[in-house]
Protein backbone atom coordinates (compact mmCIF):
# COMPACT_ATOMS: atom_id res chain seq x y z
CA UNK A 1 5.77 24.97 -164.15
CA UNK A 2 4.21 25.28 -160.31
CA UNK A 3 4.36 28.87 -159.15
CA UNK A 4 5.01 28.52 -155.36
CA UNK A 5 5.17 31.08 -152.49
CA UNK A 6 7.47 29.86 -149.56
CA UNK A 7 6.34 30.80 -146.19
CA UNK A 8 8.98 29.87 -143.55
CA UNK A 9 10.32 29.97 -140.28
CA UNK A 10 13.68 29.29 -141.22
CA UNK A 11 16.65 27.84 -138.18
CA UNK A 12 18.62 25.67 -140.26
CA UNK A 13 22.01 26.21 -138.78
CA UNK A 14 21.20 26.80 -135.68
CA UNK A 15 22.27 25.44 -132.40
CA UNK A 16 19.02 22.98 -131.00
CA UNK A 17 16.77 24.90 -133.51
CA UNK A 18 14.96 22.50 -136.16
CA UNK A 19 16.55 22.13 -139.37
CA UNK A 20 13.48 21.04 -141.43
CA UNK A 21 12.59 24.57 -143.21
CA UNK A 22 15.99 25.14 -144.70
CA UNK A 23 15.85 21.67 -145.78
CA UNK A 24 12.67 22.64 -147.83
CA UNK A 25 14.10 25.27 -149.14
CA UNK A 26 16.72 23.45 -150.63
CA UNK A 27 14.48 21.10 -151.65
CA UNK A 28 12.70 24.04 -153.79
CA UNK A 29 15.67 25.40 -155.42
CA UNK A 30 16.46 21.98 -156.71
CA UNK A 31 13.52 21.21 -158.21
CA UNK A 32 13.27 22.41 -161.64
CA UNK A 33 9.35 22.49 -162.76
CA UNK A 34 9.04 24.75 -159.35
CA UNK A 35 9.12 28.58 -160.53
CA UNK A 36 9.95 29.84 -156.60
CA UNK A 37 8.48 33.79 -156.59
CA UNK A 38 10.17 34.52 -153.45
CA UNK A 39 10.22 33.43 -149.53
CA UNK A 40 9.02 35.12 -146.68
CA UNK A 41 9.96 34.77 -143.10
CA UNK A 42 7.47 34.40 -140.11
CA UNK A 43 8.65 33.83 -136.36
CA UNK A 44 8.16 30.50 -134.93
CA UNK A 45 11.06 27.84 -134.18
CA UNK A 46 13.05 30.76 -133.35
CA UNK A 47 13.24 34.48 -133.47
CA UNK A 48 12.18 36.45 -136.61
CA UNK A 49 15.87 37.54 -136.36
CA UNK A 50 16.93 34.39 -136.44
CA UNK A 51 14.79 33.54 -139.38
CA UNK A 52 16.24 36.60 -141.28
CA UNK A 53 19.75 35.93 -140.78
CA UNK A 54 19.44 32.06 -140.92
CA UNK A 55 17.44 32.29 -144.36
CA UNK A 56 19.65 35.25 -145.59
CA UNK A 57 22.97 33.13 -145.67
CA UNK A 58 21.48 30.12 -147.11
CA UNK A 59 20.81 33.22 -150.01
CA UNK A 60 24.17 33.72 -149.86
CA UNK A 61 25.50 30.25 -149.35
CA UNK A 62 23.46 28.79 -152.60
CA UNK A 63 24.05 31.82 -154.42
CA UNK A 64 20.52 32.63 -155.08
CA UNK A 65 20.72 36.02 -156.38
CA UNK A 66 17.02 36.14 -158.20
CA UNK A 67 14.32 35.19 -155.55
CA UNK A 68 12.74 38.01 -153.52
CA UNK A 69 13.18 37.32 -150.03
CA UNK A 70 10.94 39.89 -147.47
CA UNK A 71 11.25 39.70 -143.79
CA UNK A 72 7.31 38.56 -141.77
CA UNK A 73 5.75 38.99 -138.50
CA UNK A 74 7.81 38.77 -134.84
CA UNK A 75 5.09 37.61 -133.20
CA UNK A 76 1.20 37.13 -133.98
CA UNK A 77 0.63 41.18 -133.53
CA UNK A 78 2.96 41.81 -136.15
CA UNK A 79 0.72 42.76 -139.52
CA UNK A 80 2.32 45.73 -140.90
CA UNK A 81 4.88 43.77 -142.46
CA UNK A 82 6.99 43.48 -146.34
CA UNK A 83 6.62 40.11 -146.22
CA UNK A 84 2.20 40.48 -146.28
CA UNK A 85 2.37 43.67 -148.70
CA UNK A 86 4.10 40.85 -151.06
CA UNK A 87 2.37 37.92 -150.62
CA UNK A 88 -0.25 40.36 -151.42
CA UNK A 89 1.16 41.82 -154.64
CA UNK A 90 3.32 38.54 -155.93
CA UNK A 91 -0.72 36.69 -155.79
CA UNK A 92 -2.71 39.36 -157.59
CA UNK A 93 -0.29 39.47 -159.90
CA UNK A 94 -0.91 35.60 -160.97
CA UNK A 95 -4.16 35.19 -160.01
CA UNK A 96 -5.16 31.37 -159.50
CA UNK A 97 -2.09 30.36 -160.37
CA UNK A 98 0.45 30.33 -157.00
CA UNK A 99 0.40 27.78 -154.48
CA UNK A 100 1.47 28.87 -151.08
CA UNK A 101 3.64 26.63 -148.91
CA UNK A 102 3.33 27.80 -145.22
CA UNK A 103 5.45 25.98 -142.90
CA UNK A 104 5.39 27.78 -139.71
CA UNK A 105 2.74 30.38 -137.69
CA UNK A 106 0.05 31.82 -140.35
CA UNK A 107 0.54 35.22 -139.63
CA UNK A 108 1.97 36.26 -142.71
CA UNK A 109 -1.39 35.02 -144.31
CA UNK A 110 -3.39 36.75 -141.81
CA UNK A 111 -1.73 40.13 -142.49
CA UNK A 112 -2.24 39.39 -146.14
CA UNK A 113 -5.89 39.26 -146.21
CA UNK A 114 -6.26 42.77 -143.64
CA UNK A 115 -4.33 43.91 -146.25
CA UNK A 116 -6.50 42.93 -149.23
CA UNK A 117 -9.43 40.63 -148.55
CA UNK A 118 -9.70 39.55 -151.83
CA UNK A 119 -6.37 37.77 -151.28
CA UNK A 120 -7.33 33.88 -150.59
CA UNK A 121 -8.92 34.30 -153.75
CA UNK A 122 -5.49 34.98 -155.71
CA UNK A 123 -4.56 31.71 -154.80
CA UNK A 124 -4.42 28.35 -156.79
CA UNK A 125 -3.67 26.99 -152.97
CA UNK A 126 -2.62 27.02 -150.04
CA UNK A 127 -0.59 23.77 -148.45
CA UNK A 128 0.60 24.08 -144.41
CA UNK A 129 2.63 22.05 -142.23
CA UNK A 130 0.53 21.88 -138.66
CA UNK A 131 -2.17 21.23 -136.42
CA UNK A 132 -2.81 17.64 -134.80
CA UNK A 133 -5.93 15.22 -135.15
CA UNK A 134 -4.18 12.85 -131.83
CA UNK A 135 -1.80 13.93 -129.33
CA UNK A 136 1.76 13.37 -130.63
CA UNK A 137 4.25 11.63 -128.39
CA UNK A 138 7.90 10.82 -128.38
CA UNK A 139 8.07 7.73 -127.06
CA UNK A 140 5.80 8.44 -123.55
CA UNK A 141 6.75 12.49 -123.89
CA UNK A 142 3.96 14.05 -125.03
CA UNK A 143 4.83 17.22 -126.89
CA UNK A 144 3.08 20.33 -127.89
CA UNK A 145 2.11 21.47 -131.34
CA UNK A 146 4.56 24.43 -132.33
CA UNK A 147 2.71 25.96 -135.66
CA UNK A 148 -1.22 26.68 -135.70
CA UNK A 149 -0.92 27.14 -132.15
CA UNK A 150 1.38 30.15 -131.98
CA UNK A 151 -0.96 32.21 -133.72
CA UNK A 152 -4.78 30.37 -133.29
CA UNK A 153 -6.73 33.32 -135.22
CA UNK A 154 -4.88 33.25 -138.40
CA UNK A 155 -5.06 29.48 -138.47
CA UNK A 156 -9.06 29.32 -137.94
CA UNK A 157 -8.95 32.46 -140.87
CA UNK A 158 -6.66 30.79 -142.89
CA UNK A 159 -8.46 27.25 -142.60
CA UNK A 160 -11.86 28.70 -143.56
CA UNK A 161 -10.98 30.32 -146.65
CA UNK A 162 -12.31 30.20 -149.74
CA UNK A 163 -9.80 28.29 -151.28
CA UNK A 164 -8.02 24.55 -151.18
CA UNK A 165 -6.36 23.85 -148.19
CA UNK A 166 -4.04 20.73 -147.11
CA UNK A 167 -2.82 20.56 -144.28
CA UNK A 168 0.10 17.97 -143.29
CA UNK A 169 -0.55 17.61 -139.56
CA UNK A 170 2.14 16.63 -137.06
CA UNK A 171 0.67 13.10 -137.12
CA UNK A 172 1.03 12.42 -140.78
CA UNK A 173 4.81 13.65 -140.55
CA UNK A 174 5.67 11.40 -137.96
CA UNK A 175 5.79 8.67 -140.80
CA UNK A 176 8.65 10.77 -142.29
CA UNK A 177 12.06 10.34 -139.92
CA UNK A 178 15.34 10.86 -141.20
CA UNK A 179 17.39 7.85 -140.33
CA UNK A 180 20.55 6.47 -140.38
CA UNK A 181 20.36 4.75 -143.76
CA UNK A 182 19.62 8.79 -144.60
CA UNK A 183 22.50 10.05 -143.23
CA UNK A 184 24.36 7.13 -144.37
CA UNK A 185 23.30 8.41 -148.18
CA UNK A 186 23.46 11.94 -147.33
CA UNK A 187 27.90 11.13 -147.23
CA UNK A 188 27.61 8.57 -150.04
CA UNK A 189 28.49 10.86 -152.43
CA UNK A 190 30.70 13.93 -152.57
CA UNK A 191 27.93 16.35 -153.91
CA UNK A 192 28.61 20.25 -152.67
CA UNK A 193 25.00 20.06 -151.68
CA UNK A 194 24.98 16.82 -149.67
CA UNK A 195 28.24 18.13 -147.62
CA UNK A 196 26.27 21.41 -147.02
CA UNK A 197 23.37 19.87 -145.79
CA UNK A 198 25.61 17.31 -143.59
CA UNK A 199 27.21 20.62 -141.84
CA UNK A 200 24.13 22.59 -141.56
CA UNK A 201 22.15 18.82 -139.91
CA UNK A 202 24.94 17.21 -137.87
CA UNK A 203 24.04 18.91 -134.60
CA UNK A 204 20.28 18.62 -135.11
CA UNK A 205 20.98 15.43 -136.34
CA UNK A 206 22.29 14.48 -133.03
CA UNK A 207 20.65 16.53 -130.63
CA UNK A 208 17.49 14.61 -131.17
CA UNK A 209 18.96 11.56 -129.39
CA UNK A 210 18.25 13.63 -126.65
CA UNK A 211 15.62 15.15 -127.64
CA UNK A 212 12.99 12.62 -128.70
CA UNK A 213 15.33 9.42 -127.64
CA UNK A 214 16.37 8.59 -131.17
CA UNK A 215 19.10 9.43 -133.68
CA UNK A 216 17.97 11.27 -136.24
CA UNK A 217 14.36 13.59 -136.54
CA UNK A 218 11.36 13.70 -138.06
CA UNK A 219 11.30 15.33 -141.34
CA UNK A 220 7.82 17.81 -140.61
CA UNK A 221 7.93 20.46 -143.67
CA UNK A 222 9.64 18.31 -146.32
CA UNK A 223 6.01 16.16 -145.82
CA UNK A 224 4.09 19.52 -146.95
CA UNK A 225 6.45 20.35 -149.60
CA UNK A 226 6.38 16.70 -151.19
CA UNK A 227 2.16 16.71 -151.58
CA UNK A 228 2.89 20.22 -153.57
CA UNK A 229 5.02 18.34 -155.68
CA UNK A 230 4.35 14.83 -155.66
CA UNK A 231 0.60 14.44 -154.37
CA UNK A 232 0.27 11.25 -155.75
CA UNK A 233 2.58 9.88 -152.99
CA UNK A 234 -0.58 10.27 -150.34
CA UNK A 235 -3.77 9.27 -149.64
CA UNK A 236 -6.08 12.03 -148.58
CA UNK A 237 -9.45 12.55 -146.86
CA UNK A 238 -11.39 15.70 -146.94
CA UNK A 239 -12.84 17.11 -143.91
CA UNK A 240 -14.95 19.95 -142.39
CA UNK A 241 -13.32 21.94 -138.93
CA UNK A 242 -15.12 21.86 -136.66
CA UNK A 243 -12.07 23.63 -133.99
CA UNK A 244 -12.95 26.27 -131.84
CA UNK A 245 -10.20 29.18 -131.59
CA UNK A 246 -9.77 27.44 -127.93
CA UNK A 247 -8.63 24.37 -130.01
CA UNK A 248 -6.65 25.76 -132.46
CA UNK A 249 -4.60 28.01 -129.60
CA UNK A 250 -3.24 23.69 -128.62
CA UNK A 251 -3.19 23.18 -132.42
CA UNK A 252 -6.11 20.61 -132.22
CA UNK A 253 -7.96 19.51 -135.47
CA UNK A 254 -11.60 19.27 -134.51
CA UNK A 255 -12.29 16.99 -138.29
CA UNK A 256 -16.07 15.77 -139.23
CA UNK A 257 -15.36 13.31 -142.70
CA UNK A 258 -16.79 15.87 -145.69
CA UNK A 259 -19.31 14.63 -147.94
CA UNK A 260 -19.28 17.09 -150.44
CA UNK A 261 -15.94 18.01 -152.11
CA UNK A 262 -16.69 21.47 -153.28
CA UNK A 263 -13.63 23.10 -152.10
CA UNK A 264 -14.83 26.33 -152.27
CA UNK A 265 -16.81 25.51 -149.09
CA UNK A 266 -14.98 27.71 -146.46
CA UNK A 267 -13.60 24.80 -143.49
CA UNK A 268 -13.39 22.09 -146.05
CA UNK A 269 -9.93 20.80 -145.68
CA UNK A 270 -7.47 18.03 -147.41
CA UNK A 271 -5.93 15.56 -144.48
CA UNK A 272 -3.32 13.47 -146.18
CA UNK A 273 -3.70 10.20 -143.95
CA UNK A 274 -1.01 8.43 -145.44
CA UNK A 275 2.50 8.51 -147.01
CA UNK A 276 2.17 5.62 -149.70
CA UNK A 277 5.50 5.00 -150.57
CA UNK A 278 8.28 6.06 -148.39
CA UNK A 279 10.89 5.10 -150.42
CA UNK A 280 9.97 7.15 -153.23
CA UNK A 281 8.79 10.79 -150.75
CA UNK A 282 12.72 9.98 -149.78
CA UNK A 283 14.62 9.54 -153.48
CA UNK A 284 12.51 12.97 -154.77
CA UNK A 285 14.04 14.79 -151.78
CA UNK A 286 17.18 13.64 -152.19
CA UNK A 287 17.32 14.19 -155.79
CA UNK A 288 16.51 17.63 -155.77
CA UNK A 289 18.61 18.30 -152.90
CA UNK A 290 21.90 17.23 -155.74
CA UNK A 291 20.96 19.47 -157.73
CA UNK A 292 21.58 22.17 -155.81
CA UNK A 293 24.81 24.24 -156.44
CA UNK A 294 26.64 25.73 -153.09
CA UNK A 295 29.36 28.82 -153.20
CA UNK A 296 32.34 27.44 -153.23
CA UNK A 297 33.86 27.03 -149.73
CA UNK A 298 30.85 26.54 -147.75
């Protein structure tokens, strides 16, 4: 059974605010060969407080009652934090046998290892939603990168580590969007889950029209959580960084092809380039999100 750490910067809920961490952590909870050891909370595509409190009633909402749940860094200062001095613990504790799923700013992991610098080392892996290798657009709207550039030092720390890194970047999710057909299946059935979800998505769901000019959104940290579980729905290429902190503060990938697989070689990184089967990343998340159960009148 995978051990996984969840690292998140959780809005699902919220007005405008992206959806795609809860979704992950639904995702999670209804897989049943994941052992989650607990979820921290980092600021990001909102407030920490709005991380805390989103992430807090989902707790409540799914009834999880047996996950530890510690509150991150407000902003890329913030190191003194419950959420590093248990990453810290929760990893020595299973030494090489965790894989941490970080899905918003890296602080957390930066205030880990000035906490213990031994603590890449705990790690089976680490797997991140971020950076770009091309500009991403929305049509002819350019947009900005929202993760490794909120907090550029623990990104070049985190992607130099001695340990295996793969990183989903914002171009590789952009083959993931969350359709119609999606939300078509999403009120096929009348699963608890699936009319949680629904509720928690409709105003994202629409919003985007606005936002990026289509109905529906792009489905960022579900691509991150699928390689933990399911790597054998991508293709990947390893690569060695070559980004300057200058780079990283605009979330640019600066990527020379790697020769040498050794993945203890600190900057050696694992670029999925591809999502090989669409269909199938889709069923997986769909599944586990059934299997989910919700407190009754939510």
């Amino acid at each position: 059974m995978q051990k996984i750490l969840f690292d998140c910067d959780n809005t699902m809920g919220l007005q405008q605010k992206d959806v795609d961490d809860g979704l992950v952590l639904i995702y999670l909870l209804g897989c049943l060969d994941i052992d989650l050891l607990g979820v921290t909370s980092v600021f990001g595509n909102g407030s920490l407080k709005d991380a805390n409190q989103v992430t807090k009633q989902m707790y409540k909402d799914l009834e999880v009652t047996d996950i530890p749940f510690n509150s991150g860094a407000a902003d890329s200062s913030d190191i003194q934090t419950d959420a590093a001095s248990f990453l810290v613990k929760i990893a020595k504790e299973n030494p090489g046998k965790i894989t941490l799923l970080a899905t918003g700013p890296l602080t957390n992991l930066k205030a880990a290892y000035k906490l213990d610098s031994k603590f890449f080392s705990y790690l089976k892996e680490i797997v991140i939603m971020g950076g770009i290798t091309d500009p991403l657009y929305f049509g002819d709207k350019e947009v900005e990168e929202l993760n490794f550039s909120c907090d550029p030092k623990a990104t070049e720390l985190i992607l130099k580590a001695s340990v295996p890194i793969t990183v989903a970047t914002g171009n590789l999710c952009l083959q993931a969007f969350f359709d119609n057909a999606d939300w078509q299946r999403l009120q096929s059935e009348e699963l608890s889950s699936y009319q949680y979800i629904f509720k928690n998505i409709k105003h994202w769901y629409e919003y985007n029209q606005e936002l990026i000019g289509r109905v529906g959104f792009y489905m960022w940290d579900l691509v991150s959580a699928l390689y933990v579980t399911h790597p054998e729905l991508y293709s990947s290429k390893y690569y060695n960084l070559k980004s300057t902190e200058d780079d990283l503060n605009e979330g640019k990938l600066i990527l020379e092809e790697a020769e040498n697989r050794d993945v203890s070689i600190p900057g050696l990184i694992n670029i999925p380039a591809e999502i090989k089967d669409i269909n199938r990343f889709k069923d997986a998340i769909f599944d586990a999100w059934q299997k989910v159960k919700v407190m009754e009148g939510n």
